[in-house]
Each structure stands twice: as structure tokens, then as C-alpha cells.
Protein backbone atom coordinates (compact mmCIF):
# COMPACT_ATOMS: atom_id res chain seq x y z
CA UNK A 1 -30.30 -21.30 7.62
CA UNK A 2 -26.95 -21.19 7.05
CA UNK A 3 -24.95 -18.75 4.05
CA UNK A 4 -21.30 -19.51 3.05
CA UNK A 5 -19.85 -17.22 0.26
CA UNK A 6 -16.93 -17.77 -1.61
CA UNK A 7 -16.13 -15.61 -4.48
CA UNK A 8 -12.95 -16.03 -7.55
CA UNK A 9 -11.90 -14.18 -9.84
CA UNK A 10 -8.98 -15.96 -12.73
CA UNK A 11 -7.17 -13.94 -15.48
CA UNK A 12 -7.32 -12.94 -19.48
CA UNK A 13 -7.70 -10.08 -21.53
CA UNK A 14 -10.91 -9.40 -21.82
CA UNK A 15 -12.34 -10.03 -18.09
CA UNK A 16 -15.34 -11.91 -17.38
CA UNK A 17 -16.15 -12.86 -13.89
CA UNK A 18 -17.08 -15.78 -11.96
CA UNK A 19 -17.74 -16.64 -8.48
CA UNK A 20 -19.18 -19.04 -6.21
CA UNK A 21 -21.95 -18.86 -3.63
CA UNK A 22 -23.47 -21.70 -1.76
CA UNK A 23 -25.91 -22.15 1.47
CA UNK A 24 -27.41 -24.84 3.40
CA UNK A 25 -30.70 -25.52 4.98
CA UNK A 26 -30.21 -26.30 8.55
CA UNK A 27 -33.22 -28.93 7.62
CA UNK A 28 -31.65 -31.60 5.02
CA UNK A 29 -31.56 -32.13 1.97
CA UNK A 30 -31.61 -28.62 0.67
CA UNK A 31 -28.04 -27.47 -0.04
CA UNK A 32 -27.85 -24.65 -2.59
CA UNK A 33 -26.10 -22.23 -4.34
CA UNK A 34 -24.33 -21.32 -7.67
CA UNK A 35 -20.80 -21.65 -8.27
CA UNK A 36 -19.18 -20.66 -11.03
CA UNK A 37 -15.97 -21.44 -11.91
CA UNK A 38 -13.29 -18.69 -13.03
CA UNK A 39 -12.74 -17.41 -15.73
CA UNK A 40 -9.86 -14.78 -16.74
CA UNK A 41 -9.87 -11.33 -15.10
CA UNK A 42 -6.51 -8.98 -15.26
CA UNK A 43 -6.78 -10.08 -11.23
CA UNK A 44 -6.23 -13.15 -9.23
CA UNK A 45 -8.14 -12.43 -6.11
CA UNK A 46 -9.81 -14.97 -3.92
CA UNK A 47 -12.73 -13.43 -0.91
CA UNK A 48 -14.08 -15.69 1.72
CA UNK A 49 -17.09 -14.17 3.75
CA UNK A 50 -18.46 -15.93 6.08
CA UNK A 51 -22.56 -15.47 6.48
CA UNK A 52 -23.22 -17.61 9.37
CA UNK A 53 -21.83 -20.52 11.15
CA UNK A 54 -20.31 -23.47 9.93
CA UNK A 55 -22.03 -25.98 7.79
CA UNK A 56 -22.18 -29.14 9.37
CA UNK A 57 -23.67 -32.81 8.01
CA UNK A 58 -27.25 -33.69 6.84
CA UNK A 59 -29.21 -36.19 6.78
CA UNK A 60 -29.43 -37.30 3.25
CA UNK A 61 -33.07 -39.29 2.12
CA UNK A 62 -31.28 -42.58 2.55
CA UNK A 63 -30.95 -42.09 6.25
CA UNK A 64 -27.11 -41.14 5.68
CA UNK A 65 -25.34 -38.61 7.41
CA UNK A 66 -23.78 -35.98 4.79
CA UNK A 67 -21.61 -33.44 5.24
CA UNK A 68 -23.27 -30.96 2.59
CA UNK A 69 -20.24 -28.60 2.59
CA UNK A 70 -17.73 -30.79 2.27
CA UNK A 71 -19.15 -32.98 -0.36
CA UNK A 72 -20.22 -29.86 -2.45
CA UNK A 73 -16.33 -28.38 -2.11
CA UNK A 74 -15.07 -32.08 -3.32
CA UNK A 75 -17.75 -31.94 -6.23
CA UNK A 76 -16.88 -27.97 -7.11
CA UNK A 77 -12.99 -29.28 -7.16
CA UNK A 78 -13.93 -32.38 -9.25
CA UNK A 79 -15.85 -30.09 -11.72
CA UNK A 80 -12.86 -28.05 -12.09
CA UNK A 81 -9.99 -30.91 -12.85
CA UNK A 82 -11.75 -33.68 -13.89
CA UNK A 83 -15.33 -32.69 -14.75
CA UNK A 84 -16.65 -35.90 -16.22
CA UNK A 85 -16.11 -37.54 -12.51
CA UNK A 86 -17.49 -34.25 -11.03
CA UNK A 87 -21.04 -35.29 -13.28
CA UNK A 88 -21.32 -38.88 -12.07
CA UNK A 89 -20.36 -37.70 -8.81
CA UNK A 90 -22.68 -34.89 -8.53
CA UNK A 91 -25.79 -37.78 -10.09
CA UNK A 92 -24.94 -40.03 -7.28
CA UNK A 93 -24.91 -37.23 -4.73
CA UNK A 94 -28.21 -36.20 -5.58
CA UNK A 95 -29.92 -39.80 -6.05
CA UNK A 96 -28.70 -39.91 -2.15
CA UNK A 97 -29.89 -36.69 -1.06
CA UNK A 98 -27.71 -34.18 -1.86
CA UNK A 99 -30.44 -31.39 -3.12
CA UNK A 100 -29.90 -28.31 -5.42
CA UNK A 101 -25.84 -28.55 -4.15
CA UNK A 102 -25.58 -32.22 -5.98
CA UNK A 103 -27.88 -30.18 -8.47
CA UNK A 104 -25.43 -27.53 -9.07
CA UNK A 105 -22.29 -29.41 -9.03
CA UNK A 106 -23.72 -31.17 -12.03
CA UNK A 107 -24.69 -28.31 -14.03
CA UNK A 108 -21.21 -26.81 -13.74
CA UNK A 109 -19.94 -30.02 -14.53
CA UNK A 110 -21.56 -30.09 -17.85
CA UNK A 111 -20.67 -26.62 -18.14
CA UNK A 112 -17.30 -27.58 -18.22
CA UNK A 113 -17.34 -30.25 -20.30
CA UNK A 114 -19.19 -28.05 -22.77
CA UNK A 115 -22.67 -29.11 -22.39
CA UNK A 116 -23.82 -25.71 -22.48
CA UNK A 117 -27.30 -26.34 -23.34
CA UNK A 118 -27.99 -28.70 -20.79
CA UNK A 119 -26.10 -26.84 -18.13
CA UNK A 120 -28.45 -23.90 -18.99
CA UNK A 121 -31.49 -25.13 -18.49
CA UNK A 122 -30.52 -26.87 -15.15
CA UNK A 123 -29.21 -23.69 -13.80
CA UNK A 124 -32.46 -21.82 -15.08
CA UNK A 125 -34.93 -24.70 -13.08
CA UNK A 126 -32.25 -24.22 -10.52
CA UNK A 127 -33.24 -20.39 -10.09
CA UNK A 128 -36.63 -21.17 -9.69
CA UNK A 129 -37.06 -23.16 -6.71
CA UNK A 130 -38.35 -22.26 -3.95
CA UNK A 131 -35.59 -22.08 -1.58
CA UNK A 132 -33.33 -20.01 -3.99
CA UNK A 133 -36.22 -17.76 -5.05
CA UNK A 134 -36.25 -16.82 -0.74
CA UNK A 135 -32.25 -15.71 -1.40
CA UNK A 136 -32.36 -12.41 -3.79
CA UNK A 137 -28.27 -12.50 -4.44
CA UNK A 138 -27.67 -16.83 -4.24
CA UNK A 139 -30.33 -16.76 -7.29
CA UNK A 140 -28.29 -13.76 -9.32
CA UNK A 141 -25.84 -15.39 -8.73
CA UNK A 142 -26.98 -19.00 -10.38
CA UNK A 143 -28.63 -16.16 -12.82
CA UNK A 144 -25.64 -15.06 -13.92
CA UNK A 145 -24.16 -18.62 -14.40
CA UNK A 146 -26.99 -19.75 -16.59
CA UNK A 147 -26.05 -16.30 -18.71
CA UNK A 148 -22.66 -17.48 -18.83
CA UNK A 149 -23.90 -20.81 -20.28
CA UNK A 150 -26.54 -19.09 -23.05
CA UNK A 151 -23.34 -16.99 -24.20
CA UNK A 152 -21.26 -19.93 -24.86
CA UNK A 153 -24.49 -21.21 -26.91
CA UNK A 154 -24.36 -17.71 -28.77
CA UNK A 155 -28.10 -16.99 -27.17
CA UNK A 156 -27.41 -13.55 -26.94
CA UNK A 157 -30.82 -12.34 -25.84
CA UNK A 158 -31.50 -15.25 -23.19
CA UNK A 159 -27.98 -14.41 -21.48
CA UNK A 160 -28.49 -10.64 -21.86
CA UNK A 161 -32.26 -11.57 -20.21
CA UNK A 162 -30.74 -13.49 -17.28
CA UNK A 163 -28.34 -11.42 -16.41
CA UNK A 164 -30.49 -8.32 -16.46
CA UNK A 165 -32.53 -10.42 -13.96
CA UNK A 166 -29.78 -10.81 -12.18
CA UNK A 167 -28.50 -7.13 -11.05
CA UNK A 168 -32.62 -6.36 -10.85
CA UNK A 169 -32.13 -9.16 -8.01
CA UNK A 170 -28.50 -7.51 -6.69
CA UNK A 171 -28.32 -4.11 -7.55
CA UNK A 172 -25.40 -3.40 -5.24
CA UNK A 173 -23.81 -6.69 -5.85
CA UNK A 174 -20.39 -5.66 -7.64
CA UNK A 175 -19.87 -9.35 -9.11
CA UNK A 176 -23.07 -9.11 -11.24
CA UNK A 177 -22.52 -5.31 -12.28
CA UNK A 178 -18.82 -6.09 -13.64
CA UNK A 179 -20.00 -9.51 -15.25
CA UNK A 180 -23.18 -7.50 -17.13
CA UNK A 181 -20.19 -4.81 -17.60
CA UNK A 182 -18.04 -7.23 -19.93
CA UNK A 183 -21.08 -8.81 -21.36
CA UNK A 184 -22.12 -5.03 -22.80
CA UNK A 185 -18.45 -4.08 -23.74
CA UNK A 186 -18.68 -6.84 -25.78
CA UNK A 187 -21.92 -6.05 -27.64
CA UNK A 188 -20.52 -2.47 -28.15
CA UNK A 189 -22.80 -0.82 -25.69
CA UNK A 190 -20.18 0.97 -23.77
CA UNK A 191 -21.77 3.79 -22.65
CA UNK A 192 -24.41 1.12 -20.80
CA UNK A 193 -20.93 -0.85 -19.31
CA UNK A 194 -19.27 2.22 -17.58
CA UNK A 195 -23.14 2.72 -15.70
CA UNK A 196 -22.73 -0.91 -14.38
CA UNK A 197 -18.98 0.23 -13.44
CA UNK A 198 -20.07 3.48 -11.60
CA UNK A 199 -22.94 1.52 -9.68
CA UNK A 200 -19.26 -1.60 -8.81
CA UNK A 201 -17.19 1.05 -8.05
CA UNK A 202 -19.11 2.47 -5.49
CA UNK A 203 -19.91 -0.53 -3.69
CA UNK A 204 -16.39 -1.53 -4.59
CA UNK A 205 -13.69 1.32 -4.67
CA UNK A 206 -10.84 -0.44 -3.83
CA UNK A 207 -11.71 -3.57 -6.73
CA UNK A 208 -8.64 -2.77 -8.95
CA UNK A 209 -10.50 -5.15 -11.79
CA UNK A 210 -13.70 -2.90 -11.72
CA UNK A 211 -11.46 0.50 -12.40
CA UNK A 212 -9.17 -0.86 -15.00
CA UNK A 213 -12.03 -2.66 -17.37
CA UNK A 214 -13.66 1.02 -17.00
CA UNK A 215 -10.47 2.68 -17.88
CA UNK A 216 -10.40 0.25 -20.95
CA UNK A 217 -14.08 1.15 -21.54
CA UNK A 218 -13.48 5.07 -21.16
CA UNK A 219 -10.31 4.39 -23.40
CA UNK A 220 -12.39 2.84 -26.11
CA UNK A 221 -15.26 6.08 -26.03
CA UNK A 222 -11.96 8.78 -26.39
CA UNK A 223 -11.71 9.48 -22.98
CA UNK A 224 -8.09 9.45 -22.50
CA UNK A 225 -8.70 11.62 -18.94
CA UNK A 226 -11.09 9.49 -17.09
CA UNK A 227 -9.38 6.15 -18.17
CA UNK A 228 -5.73 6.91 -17.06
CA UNK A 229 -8.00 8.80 -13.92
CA UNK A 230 -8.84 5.04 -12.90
CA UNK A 231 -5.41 3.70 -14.12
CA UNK A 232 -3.71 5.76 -11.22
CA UNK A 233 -6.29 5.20 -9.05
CA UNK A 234 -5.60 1.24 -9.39
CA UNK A 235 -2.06 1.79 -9.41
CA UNK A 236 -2.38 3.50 -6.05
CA UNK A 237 -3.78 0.13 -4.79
CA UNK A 238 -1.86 -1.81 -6.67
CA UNK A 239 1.80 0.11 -7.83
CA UNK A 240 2.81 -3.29 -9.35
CA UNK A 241 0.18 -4.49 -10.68
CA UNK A 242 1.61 -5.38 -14.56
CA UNK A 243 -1.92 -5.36 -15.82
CA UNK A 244 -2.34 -1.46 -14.62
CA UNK A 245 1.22 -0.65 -16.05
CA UNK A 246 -0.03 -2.19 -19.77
CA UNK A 247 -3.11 -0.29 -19.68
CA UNK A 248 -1.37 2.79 -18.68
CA UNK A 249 1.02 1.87 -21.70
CA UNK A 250 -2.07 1.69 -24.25
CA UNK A 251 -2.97 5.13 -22.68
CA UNK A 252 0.13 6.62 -23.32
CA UNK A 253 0.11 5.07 -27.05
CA UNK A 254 -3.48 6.35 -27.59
CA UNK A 255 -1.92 9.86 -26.27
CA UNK A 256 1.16 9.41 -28.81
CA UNK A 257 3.54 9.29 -26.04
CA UNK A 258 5.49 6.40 -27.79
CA UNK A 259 8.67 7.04 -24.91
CA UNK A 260 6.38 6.38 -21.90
CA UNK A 261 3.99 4.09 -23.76
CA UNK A 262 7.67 1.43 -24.51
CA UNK A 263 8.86 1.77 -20.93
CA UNK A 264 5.46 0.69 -19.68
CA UNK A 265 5.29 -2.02 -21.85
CA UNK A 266 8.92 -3.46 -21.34
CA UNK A 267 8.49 -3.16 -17.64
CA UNK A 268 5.47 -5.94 -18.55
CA UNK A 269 7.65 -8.22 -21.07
CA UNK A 270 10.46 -7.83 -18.24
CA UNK A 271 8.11 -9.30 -15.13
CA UNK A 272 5.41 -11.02 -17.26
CA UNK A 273 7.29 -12.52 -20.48
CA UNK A 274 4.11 -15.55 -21.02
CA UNK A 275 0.77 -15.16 -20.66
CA UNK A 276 -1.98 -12.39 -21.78
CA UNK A 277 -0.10 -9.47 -20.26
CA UNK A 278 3.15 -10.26 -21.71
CA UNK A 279 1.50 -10.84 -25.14
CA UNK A 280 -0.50 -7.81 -25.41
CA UNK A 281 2.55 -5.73 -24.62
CA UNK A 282 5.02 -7.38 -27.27
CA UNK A 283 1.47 -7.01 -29.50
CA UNK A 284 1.81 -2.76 -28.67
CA UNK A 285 5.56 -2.89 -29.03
CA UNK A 286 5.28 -4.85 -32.77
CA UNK A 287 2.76 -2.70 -33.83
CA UNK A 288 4.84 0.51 -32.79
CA UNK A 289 8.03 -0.13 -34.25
CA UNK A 290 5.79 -1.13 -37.77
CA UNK A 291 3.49 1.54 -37.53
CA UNK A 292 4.78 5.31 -37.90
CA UNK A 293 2.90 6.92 -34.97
């Protein structure tokens, strides 16, 4: 058997996570794993770990030789920039052969074209075969996506179900603790979100993303301490990393340091002008000069 792992992280305000993980049977057509595709973060980051060797080409049920890893990276990359293609792609794959990977491609294809319901329940059938149900973390992972999926649906409990499932599958898996993380930040249970960062940080110290969504979660509970504690600590890693410097900015703010608080945020408009970073700051710096702090 052969395990491939890639992992990416995009970029936005509030950070949710996504990554990718896919394996191969060394016996065609099985081809599995979940990718998902990113979604903002304040981190760009992209991890390749390889699990075994290469993945080479199958036999696919028609007698053709496919090269499962290179036909499920051209599928992924479809399902990204042109995702209707990606779906009749991913059906045709499959029809030849292609397994769970032809499987997947075409549930994140619908997932990106907003067929959330459908792309739920083929990532949920997905989980349960047998082959994924032999690989603990591949079927969190696939987990996770399907929570993704039930969120966009506004099925609270079922995504709040499958992801639990998920981290009971990967306790030490930092992707699934951060995801679960900004899932419960977002219902308000923030005390429950900084246990899932404790558990990341551990198996992650050096993930900048982990410590500054728990500074913003420590922020949120009053404590100003612990969340400009993790602020430096990422900043240590990372001395320019803008999205540190806001945070650090809202910290100060929250503190009433208005001086430090402006310089942090100008530094931000001055290297980030566009995008979520840049807005968030001239957000602070509006509200400041209206407010009387």
C-alpha cells in the first residue's frame, strides 16, 4: 500500500482549514483519499510528506493502464479552476476504473460548484468503505470534508457529528483539531476551541496559524496575557508575519494602547493595502479615530 500526503492551507479572517490526503492500493482500482480544497487561513503554507514510495499506474477494469496519481492531481486541479470539467472528468474516471480517487474528485467537484448536499453524502459513503475504514487519519480526513459540506448546508449537528468523529479517529492530527477549533469558535464554545488548540499546539508548536486563532480565541474570553503570550510566540517564528502584527494591534486596542495599537495597524495597510489583513486594519483604524477610546 502506498500513502501520499499533501496538506494546504489558503487565507481569510476567520480561518478554516483544508487539506488533502490521498493513497493508493498497490492492487488496482482502489485509489483513495480526501482532498479538500483551501479555504482562507491568516497562512499560506503548503507540506508535502511523503508516506511511501511513489505511486505508479494501475490497471483500470477496462484493461487500461492508469496512472492513479497523476490522473487524481489533474482531477484535484480541474476541481479547483474549472469544477464542472473536474465532475465529468472525475464520472468518466471512475466508469474506467478509477475507484474512491475518481470517487473523490467528484465529490469535491460538486463541492465546489455548490452541490453541497450531494457532495455530502458521497464523502459520508466514501468514509465507509472498507479500504478507508483500514486508514484511521485518510477517513478523518474525508470526515472532516463531509463536515465542511453539512456546514455549508447549515446542518449544524451532522457537521459538528462528523467532525467529532473525526479527531476520535486523529487525536494528534493538528489539521482536524484546528478545523473542529474554528468550527466551535464559531458556535461560541470557546472555552471547548482553545482545548482543541492546546491538544494542535503540542503536536504542532511551531504552526503560527494554530497560536494566533488561539490568541484570537483567548482575546475573545478577556485574556489579554495568554493571547499576546501566543502573538509573540508566532512572531518569534514569523517577525513579519502582517497577520501576527494585526492581531497584536487588536491586543493593544483591547489593552487601550491606541499609540502601539495605530503603528501596528499602519505597518499592515503599509505592506498589505488589499485583502483581509489590510481591511481589518483600516476597519480598527476607522473605528478608533470615531470611537473615543
Amino acid at each position: 500500500m502506498y500513502f501520499f500526503v499533501r496538506r494546504t492551507i489558503g487565507h481569510r479572517p476567520l480561518p478554516a482549514i483544508m487539506f488533502a490526503d490521498l493513497f493508493a492500493a498497490s492492487k488496482p482500482p482502489y485509489f483513495e483519499g480526501p482532498s479538500m480544497r483551501p479555504i482562507l487561513l491568516p497562512l499560506a503554507i503548503l507540506v508535502s510528506l511523503p508516506l511511501g514510495p511513489a505511486l505508479g499506474p494501475a490497471l483500470g477494469q477496462s484493461g487500461v493502464v492508469l496512472d492513479n496519481k497523476a490522473q487524481y492531481e489533474n482531477c484535484m486541479r480541474l476541481a479547483d479552476e474549472t469544477p464542472e470539467e473536474a465532475y465529468k472528468s472525475g464520472i468518466a474516471w471512475f466508469e474506467r476504473g478509477g475507484g474512491s480517487a475518481a470517487e473523490h474528485c467528484v465529490a469535491t467537484a460538486l463541492m465546489n460548484l455548490g452541490n453541497y448536499r450531494e457532495a455530502a453524502a458521497r464523502l459520508a459513503a466514501l468514509a465507509e468503505t472498507p479500504d478507508v475504514k483500514q486508514r484511521p487519519t485518510t477517513r478523518g480526513l474525508i470526515l472532516s470534508q463531509a463536515a465542511q459540506a453539512w456546514s455549508e448546508l447549515g446542518e449544524a449537528g451532522k457537521a459538528a457529528a462528523a467532525r467529532d468523529e473525526a479527531v476520535a479517529l486523529a487525536p494528534d492530527d493538528p489539521e482536524l483539531r484546528l478545523e473542529r477549533a474554528i468550527a466551535r469558535i464559531a458556535a461560541g464554545q470557546h472555552f471547548e476551541a482553545i482545548d482543541d488548540l492546546n491538544r494542535a499546539a503540542e503536536t504542532a508548536p511551531r504552526r503560527v496559524d494554530v497560536l494566533l486563532i488561539r490568541a484570537s480565541a483567548y482575546r475573545y474570553l478577556g485574556q489579554l496575557e495568554l493571547a499576546r503570550d501566543d502573538v509573540d510566540r508566532a512572531l518569534a517564528i514569523r517577525p513579519d508575519f502582517q497577520d501576527a502584527i494585526l492581531e497584536r494591534g487588536v491586543i493593544y486596542r483591547a489593552e487601550g494602547d491606541k499609540d502601539a495599537a495605530r503603528r501596528d495597524f499602519l505597518w499592515v495597510l503599509d505592506v498589505a493595502p488589499e485583502g483581509p489583513a489590510g481591511d481589518a486594519a483600516r476597519m480598527n483604524l476607522e473605528e478608533m479615530d470615531v470611537r473615543v477610546e
